[in-house]
N, C-alpha and C. Protein backbone atom coordinates (compact mmCIF):
# COMPACT_ATOMS: atom_id res chain seq x y z
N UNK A 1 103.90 79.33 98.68
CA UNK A 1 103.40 80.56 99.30
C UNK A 1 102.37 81.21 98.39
N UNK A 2 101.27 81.10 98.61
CA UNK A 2 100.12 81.34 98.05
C UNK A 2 99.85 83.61 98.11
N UNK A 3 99.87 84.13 96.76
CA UNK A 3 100.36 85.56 96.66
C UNK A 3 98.57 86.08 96.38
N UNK A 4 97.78 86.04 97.02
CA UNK A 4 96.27 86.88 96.75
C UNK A 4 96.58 88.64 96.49
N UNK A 5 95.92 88.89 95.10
CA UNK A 5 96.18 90.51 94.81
C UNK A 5 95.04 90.49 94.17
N UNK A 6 94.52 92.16 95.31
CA UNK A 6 93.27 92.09 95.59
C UNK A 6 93.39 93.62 94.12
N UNK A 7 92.94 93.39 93.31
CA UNK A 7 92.75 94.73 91.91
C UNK A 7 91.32 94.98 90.81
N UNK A 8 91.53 96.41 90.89
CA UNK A 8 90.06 96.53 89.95
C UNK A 8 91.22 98.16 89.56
N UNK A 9 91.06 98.78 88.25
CA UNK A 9 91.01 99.75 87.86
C UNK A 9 90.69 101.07 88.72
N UNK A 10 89.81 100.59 88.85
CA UNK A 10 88.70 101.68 89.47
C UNK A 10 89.04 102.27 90.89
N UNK A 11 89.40 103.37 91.44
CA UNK A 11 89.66 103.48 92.43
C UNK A 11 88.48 104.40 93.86
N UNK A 12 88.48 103.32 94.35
CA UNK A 12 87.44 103.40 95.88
C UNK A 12 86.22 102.70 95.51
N UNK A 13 86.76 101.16 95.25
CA UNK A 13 85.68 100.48 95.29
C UNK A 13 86.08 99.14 96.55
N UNK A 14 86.66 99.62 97.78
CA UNK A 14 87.03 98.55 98.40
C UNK A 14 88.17 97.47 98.45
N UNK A 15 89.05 97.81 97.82
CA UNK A 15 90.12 96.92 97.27
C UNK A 15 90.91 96.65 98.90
N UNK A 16 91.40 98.25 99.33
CA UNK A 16 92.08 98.16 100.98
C UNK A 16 90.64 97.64 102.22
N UNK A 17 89.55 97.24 102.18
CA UNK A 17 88.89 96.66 102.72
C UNK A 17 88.97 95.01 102.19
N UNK A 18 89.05 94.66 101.46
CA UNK A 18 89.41 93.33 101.38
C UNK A 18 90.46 92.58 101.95
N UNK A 19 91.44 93.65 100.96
CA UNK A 19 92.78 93.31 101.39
C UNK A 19 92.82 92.91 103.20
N UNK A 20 92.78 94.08 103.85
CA UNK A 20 93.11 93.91 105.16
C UNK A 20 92.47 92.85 105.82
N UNK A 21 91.17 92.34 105.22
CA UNK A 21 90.17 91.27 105.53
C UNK A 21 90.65 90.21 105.46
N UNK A 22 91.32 89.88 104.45
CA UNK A 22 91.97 88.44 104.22
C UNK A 22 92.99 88.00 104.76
N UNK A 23 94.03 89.31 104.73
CA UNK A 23 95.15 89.07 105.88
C UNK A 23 94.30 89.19 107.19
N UNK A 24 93.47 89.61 107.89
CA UNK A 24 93.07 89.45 108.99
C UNK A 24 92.99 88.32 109.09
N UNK A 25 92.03 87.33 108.26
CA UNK A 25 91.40 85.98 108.15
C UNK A 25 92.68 85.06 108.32
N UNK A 26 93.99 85.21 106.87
CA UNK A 26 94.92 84.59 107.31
C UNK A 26 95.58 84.35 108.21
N UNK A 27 95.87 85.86 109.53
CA UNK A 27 96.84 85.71 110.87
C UNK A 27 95.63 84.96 111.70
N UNK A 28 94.41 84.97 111.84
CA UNK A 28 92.98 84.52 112.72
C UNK A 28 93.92 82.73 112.47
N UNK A 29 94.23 82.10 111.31
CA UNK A 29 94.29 80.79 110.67
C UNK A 29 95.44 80.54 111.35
N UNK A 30 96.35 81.35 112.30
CA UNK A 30 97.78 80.62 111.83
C UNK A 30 98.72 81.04 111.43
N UNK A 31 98.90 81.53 110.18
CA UNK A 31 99.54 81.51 109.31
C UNK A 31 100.33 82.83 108.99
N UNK A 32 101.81 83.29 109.07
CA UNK A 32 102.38 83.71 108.95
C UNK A 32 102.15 84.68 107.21
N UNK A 33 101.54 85.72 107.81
CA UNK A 33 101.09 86.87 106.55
C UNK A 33 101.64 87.88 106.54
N UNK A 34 101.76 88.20 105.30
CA UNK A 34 102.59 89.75 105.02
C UNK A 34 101.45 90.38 104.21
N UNK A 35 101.29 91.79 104.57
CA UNK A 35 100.39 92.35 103.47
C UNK A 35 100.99 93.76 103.04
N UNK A 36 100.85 93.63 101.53
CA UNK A 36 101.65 94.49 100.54
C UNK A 36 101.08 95.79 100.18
N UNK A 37 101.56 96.60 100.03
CA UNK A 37 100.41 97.54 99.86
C UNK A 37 100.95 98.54 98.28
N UNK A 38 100.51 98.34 97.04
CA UNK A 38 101.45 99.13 96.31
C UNK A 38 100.43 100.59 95.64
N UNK A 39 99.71 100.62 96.33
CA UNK A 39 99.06 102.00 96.48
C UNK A 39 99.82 103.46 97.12
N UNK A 40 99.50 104.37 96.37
CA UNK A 40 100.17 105.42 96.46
C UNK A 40 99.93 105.70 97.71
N UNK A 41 98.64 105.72 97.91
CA UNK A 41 97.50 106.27 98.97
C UNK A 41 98.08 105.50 100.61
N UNK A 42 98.88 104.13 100.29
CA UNK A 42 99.10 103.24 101.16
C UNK A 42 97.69 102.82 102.45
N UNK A 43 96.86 102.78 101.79
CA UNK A 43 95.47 103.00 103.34
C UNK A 43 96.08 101.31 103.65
N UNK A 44 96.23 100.30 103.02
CA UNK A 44 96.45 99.11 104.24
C UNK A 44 97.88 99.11 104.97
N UNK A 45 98.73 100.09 104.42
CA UNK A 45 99.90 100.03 105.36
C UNK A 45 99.73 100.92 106.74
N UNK A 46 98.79 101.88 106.51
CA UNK A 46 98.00 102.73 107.25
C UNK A 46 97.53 101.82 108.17
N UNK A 47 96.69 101.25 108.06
CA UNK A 47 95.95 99.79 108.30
C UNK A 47 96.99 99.34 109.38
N UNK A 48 98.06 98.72 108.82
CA UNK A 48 99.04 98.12 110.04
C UNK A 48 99.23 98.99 110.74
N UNK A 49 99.78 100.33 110.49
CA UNK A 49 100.44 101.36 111.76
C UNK A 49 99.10 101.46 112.56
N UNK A 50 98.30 101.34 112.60
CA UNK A 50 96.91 101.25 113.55
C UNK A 50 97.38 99.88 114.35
N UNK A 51 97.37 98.90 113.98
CA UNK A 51 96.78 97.43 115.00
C UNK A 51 97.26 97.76 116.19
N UNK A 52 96.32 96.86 116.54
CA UNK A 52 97.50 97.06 118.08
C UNK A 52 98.16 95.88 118.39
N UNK A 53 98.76 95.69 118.96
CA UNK A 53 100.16 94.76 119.52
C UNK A 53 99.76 93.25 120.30
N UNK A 54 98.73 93.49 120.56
CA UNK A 54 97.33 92.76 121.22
C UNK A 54 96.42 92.03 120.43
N UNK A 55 96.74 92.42 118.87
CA UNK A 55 96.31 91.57 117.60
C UNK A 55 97.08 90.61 117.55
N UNK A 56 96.13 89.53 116.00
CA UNK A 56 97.46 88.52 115.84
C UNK A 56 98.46 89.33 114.87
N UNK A 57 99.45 88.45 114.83
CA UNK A 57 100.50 90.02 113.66
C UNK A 57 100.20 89.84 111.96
N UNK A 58 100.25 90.78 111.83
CA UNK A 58 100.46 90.52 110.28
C UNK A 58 101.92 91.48 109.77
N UNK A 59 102.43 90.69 108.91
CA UNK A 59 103.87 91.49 108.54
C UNK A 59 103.34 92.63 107.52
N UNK A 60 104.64 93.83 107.54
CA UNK A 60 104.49 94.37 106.20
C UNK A 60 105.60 94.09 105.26
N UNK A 61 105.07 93.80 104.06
CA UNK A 61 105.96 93.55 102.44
C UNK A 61 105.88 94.76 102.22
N UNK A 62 107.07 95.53 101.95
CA UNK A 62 107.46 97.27 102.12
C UNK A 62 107.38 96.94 100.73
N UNK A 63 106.84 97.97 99.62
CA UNK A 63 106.64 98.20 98.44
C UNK A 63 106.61 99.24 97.91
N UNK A 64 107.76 99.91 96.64
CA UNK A 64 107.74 100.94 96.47
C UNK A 64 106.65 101.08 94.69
N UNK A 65 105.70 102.10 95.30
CA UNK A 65 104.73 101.80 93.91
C UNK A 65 105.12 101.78 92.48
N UNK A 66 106.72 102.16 92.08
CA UNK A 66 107.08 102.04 91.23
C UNK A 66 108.57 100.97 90.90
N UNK A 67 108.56 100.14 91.78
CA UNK A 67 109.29 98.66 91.81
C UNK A 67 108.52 97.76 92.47
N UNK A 68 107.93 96.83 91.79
CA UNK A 68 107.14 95.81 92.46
C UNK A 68 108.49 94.64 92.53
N UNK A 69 108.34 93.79 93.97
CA UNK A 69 109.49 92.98 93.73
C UNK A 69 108.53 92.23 94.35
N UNK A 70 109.44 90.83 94.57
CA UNK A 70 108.92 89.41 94.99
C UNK A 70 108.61 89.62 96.21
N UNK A 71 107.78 89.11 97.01
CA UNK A 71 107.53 88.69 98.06
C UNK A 71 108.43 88.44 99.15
N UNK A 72 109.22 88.39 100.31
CA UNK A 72 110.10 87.39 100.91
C UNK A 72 109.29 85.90 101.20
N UNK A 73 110.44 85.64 101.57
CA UNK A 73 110.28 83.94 101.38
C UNK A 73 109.46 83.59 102.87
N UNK A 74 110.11 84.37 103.86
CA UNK A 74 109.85 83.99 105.39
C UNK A 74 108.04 84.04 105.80
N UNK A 75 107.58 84.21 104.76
CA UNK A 75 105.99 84.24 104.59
C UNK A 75 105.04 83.25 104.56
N UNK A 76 104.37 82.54 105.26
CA UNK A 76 103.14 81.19 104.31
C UNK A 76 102.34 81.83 103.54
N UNK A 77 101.83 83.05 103.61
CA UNK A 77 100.76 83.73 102.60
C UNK A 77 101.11 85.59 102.16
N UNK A 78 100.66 85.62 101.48
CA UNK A 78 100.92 86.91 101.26
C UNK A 78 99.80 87.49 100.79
N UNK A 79 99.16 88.96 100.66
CA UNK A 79 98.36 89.49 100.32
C UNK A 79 98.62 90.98 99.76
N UNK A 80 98.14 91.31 98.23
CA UNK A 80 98.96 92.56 97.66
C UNK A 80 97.42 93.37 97.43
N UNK A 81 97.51 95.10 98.15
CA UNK A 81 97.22 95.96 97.78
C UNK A 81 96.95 96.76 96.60
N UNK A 82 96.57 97.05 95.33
CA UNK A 82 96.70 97.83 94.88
C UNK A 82 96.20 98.99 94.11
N UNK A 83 96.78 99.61 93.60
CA UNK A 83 95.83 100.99 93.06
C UNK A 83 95.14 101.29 92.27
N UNK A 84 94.07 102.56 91.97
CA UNK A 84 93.47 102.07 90.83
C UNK A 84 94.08 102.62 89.93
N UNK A 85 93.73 102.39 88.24
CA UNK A 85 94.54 102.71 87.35
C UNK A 85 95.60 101.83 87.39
N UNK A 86 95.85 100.95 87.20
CA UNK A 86 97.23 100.02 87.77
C UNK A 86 96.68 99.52 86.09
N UNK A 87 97.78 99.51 85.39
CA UNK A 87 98.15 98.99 84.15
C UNK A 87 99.61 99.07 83.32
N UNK A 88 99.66 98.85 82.42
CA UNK A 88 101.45 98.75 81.38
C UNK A 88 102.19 97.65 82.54
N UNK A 89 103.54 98.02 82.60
CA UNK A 89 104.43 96.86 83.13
C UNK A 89 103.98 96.90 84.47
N UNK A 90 103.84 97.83 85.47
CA UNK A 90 103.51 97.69 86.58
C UNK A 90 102.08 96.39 87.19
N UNK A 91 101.34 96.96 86.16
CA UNK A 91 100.31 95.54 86.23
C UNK A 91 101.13 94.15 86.01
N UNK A 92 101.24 94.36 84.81
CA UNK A 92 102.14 92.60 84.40
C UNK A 92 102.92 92.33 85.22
N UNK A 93 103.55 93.13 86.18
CA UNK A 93 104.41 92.59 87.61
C UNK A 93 103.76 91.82 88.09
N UNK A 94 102.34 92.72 88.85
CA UNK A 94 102.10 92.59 90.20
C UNK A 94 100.81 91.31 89.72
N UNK A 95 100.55 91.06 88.43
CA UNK A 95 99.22 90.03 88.11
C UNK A 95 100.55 88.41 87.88
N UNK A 96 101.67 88.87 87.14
CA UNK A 96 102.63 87.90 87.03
C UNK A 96 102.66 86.78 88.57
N UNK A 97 102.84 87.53 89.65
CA UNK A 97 103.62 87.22 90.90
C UNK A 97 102.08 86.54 91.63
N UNK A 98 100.82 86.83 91.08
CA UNK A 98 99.11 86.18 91.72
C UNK A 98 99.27 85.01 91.46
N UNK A 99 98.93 84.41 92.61
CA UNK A 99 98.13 83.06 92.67
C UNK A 99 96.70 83.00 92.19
N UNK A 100 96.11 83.98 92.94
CA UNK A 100 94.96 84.09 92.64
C UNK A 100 94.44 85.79 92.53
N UNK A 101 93.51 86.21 92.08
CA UNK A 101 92.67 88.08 91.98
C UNK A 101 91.72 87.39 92.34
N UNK A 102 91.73 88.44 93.58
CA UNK A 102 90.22 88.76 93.70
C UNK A 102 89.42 90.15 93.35
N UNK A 103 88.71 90.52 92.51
CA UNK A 103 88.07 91.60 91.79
C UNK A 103 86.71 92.50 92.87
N UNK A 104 87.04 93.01 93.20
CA UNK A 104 86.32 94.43 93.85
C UNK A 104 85.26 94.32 93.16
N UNK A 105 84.27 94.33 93.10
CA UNK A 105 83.30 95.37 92.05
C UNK A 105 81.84 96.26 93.00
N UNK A 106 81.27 97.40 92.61
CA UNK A 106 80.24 97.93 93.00
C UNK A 106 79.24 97.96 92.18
N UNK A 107 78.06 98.01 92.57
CA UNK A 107 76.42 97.54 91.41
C UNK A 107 76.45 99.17 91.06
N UNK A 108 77.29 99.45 90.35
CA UNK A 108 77.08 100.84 89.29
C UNK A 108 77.65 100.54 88.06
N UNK A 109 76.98 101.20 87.24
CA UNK A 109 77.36 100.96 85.43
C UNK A 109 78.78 101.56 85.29
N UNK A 110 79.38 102.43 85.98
CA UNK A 110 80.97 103.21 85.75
C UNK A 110 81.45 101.62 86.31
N UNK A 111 81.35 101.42 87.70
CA UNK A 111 82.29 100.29 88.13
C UNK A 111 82.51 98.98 86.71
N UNK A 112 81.14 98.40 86.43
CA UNK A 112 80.65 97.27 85.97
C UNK A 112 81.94 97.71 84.28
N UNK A 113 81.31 98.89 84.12
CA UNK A 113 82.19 98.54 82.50
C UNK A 113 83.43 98.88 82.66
N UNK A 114 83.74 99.74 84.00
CA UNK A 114 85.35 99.13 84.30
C UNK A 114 85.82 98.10 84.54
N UNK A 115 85.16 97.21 84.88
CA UNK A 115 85.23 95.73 85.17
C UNK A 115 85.62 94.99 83.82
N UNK A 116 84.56 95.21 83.00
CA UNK A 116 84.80 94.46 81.79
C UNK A 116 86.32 94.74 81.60
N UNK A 117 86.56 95.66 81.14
CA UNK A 117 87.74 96.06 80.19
C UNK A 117 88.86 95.65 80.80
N UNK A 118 88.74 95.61 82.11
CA UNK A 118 89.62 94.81 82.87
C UNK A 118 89.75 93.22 83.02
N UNK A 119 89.04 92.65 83.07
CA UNK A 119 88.86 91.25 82.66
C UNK A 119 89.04 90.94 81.41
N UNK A 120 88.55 91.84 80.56
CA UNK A 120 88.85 91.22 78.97
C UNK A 120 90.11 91.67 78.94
N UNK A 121 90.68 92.05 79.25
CA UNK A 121 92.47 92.27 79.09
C UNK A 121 93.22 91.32 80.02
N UNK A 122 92.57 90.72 80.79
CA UNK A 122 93.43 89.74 81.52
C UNK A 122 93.13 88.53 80.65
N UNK A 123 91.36 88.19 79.98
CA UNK A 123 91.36 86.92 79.67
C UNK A 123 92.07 87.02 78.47
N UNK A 124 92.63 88.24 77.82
CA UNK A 124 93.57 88.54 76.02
C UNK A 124 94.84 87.92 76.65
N UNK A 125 95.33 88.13 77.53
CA UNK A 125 96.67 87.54 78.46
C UNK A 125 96.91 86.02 78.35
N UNK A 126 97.44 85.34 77.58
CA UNK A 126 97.77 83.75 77.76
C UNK A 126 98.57 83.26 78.47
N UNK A 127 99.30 84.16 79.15
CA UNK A 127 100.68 83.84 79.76
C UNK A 127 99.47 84.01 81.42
N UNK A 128 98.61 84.53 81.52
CA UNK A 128 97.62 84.17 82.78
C UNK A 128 96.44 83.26 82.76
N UNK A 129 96.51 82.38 81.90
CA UNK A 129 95.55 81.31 81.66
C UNK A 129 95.23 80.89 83.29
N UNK A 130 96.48 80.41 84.09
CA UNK A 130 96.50 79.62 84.98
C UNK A 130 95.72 80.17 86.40
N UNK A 131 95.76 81.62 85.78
CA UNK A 131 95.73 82.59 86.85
C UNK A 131 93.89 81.88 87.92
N UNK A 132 94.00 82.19 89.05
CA UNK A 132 92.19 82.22 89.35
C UNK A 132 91.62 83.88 89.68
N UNK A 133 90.52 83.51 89.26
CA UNK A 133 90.38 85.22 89.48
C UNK A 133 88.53 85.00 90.24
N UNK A 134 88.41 85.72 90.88
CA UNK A 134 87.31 85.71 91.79
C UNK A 134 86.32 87.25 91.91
N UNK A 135 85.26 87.40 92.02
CA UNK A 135 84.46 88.87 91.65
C UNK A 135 83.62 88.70 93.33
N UNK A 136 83.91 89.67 94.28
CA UNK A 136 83.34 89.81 95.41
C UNK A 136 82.44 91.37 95.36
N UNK A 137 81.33 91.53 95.02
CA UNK A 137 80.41 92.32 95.04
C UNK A 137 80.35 93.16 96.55
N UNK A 138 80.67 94.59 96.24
CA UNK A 138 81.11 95.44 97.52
C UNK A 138 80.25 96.50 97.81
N UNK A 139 80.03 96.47 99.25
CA UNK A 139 78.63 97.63 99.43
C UNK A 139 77.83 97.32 98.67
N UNK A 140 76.82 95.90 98.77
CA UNK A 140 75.45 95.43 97.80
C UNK A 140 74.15 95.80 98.76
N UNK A 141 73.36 96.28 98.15
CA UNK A 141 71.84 96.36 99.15
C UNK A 141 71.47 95.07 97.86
N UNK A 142 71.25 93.63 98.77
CA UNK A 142 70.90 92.90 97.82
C UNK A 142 68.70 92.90 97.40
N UNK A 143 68.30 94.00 98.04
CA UNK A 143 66.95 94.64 97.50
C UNK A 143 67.01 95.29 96.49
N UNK A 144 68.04 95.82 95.37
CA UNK A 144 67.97 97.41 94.88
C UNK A 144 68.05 96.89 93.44
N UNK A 145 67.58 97.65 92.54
CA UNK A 145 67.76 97.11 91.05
C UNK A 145 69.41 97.28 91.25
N UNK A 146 69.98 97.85 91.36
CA UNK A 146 71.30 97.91 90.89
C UNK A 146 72.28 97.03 91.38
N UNK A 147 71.49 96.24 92.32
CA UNK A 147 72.33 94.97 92.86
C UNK A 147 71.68 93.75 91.94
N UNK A 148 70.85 93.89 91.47
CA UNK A 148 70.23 92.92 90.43
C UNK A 148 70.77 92.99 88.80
N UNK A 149 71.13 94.56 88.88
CA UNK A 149 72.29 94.36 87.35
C UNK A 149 73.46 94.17 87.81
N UNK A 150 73.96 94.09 88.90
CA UNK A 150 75.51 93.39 89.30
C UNK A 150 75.39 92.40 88.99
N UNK A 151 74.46 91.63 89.89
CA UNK A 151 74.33 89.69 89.45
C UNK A 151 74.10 89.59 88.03
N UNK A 152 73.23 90.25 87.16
CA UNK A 152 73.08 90.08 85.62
C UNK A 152 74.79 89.91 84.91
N UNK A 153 75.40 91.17 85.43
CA UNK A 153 76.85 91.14 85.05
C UNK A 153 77.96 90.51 85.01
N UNK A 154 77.74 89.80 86.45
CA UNK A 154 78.92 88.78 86.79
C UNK A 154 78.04 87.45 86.78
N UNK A 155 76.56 86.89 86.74
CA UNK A 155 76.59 86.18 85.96
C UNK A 155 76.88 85.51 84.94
N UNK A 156 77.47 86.50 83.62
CA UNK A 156 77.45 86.61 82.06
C UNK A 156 79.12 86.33 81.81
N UNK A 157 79.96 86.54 83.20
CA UNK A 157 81.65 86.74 83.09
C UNK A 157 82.28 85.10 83.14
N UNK A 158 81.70 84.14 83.66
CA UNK A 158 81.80 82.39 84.07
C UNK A 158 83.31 83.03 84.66
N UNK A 159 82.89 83.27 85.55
CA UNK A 159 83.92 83.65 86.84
C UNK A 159 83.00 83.25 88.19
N UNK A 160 83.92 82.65 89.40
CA UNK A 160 82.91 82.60 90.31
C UNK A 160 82.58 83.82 90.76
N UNK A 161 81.10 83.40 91.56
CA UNK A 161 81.41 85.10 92.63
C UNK A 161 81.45 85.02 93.64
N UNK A 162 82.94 85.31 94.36
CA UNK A 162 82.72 84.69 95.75
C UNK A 162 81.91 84.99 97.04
N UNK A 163 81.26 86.03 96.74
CA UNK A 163 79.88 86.91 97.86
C UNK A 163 79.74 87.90 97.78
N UNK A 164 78.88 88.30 98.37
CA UNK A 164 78.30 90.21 98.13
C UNK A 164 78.65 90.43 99.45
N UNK A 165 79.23 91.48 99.74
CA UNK A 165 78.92 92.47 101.07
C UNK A 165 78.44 93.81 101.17
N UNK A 166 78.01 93.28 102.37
CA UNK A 166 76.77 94.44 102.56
C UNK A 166 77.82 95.83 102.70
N UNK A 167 76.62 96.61 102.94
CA UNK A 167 77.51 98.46 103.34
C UNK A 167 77.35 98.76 105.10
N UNK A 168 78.20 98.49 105.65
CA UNK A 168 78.21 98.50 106.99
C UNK A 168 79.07 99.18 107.59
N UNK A 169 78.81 99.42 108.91
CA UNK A 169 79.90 100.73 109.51
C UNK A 169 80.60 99.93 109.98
N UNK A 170 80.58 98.20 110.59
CA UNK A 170 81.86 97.78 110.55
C UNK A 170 82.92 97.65 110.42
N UNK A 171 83.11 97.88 108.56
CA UNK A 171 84.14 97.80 108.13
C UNK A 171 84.88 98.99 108.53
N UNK A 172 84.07 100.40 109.03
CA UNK A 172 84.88 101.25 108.73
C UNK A 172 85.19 101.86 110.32
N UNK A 173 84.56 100.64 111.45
CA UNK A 173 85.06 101.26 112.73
C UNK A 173 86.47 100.78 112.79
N UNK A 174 85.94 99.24 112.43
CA UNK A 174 87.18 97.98 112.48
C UNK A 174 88.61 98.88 111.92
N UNK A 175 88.49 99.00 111.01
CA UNK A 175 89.61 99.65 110.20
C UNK A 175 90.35 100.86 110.96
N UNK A 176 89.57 101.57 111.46
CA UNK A 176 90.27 102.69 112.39
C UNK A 176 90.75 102.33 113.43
N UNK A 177 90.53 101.08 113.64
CA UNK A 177 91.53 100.70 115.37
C UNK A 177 92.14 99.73 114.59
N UNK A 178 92.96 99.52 113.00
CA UNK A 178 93.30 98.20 112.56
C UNK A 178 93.22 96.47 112.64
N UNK A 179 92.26 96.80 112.75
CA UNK A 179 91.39 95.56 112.74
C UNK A 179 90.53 95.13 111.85
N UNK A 180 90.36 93.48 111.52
CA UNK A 180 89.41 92.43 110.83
C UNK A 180 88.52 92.18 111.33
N UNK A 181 87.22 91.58 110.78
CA UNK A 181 86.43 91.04 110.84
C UNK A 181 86.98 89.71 111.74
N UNK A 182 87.98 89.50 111.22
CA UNK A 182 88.30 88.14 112.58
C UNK A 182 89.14 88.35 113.40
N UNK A 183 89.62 89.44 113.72
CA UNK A 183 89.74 90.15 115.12
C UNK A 183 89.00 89.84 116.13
N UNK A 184 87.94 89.83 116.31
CA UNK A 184 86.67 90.21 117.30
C UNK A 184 85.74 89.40 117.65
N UNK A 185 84.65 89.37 118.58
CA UNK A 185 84.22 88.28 118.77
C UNK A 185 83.48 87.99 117.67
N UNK A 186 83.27 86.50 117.24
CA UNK A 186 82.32 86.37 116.19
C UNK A 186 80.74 86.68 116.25
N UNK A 187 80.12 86.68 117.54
CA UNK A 187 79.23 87.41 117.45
C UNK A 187 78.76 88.60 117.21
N UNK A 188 79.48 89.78 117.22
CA UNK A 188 79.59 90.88 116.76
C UNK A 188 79.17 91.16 115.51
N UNK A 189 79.93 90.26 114.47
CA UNK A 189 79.89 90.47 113.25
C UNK A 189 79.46 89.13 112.24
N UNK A 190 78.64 89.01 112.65
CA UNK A 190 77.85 87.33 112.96
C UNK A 190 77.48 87.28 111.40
N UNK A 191 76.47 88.56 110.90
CA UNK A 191 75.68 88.24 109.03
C UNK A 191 77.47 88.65 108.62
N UNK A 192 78.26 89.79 109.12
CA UNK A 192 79.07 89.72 107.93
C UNK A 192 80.17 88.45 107.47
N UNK A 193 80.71 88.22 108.67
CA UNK A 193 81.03 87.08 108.49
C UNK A 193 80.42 85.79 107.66
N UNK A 194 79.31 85.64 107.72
CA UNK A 194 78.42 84.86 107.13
C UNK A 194 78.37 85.13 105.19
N UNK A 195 78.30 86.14 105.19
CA UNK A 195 79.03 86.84 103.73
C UNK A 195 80.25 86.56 103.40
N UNK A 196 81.68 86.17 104.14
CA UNK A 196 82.43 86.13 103.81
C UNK A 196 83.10 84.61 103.77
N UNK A 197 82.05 83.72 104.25
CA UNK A 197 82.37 82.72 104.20
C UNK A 197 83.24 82.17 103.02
N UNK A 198 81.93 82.72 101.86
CA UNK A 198 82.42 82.04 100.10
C UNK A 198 83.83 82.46 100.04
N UNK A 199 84.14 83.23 100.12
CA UNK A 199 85.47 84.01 99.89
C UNK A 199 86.79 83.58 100.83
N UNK A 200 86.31 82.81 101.85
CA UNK A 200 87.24 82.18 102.74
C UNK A 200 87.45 80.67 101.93
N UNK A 201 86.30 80.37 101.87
CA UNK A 201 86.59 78.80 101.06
C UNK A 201 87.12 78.68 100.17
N UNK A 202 87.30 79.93 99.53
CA UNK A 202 87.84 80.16 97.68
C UNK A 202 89.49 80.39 98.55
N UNK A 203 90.08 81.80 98.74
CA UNK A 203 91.52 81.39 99.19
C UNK A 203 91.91 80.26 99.61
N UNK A 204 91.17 79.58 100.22
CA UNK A 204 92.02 78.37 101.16
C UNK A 204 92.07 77.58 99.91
N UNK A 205 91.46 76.90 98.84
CA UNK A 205 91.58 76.46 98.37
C UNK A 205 92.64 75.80 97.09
C-alpha cells in the first residue's frame, strides 16, 4: 500500500490542492483511496464533506493532528495531508509511514529557503535514505523571473521535478463542489492535466 504525503513547512503553498488531486487521480484509476488529512485547518477533509455521491469515492483516514497512526489496511493507496510547521516527533511519524513526498513549492524567496531547510533536514535523516521525494512547482507563470529562480533552485536540489502548475481558477471551482481534475471531462481541463502528467507517472511508479 503505497502512503504519498504531500509536505512543505510553509503554510498556503498548495499542499490540500495536491493532496485532493492525487486522490482524485487515484479513485479516476481504480483504486481504493483513503485521504488523510493531519492539518488543523482540515481543508481536504473539508474537501470530502463536499463530493458528491455521484463521484468516484475516496475514503477518509480520520486523523487526530496530534496522534498520527498507521493507515488501515482495507486501502490500495493512501494519501496524507499536512500542515505547515509540521516538525519534532510529529514529522518523524508522518515522513516515517511515506513511500514517497511530494514537496509543494512557490517561485518566491520566503517559500524557496523554506524549502531548503526542509530538505536539508530530511537529506541529515539516514533512517530516510530510501525515502522518494518529488518538488511540484505551484501557481508558476512559467514567463516571470521568479519562475526562472524556481527552476535555478530546484535545479541545484538533484531531486526530480515532477511539473509546474499553472495559477488557475480551476483548482479553486473544482474544490468547492469536491472535486479533481479527474473528475470531469478531460476536455475541460485539457493544459492542466497536461501539467500533471509528470506527477502521475512519478506516483504510479
Amino acid at each position: 500500500m503505497p502512503v504519498i504525503v504531500i509536505a512543505n513547512p510553509k503554510g498556503g503553498v498548495g499542499k490540500s490542492t495536491l493532496a485532493t488531486n492525487v486522490a482524485g487521480y487515484f479513485a479516476s484509476q481504480g483504486h481504493a483511496v483513503l485521504l488523510g488529512d493531519a492539518d488543523r485547518q482540515q481543508s481536504s477533509r473539508l474537501w470530502l464533506g463536499l463530493r458528491p455521491p455521484q463521484a468516484r469515492p475516496i475514503g477518509s483516514w480520520g486523523l487526530d493532528a496530534d496522534l498520527i497512526i498507521k493507515p488501515p489496511r482495507d486501502a490500495s493507496h493512501v494519501v496524507l495531508d499536512t500542515p505547515g510547521g509540521l516538525h519534532g516527533w510529529r514529522f518523524k511519524d508522518v515522513i516515517k509511514m511515506a513511500d514517497k513526498l511530494i514537496v509543494p513549492l512557490q517561485p518566491s524567496v520566503f517559500d524557496i529557503f523554506a524549502a531548503r531547510d526542509f530538505l536539508d533536514q530530511l537529506a541529515q535523516d539516514h533512517q530516510l535514505s530510501k525515502l522518494q521525494i518529488g518538488i511540484v512547482g505551484m501557481r508558476v507563470d512559467e514567463r516571470t523571473i521568479s519562475a526562472d529562480k524556481l527552476r535555478e533552485f530546484v535545479d541545484g536540489l538533484g531531486l526530480p521535478v515532477l511539473g509546474f502548475l499553472r495559477s488557475t481558477q480551476n483548482y479553486i471551482h473544482l474544490s468547492a463542489r469536491g472535486l479533481s481534475l479527474f473528475d470531469i471531462a478531460p476536455g475541460r481541463v485539457e493544459k492542466d492535466l497536461q501539467q500533471w502528467q509528470g506527477i502521475c507517472n512519478w506516483i504510479n511508479t
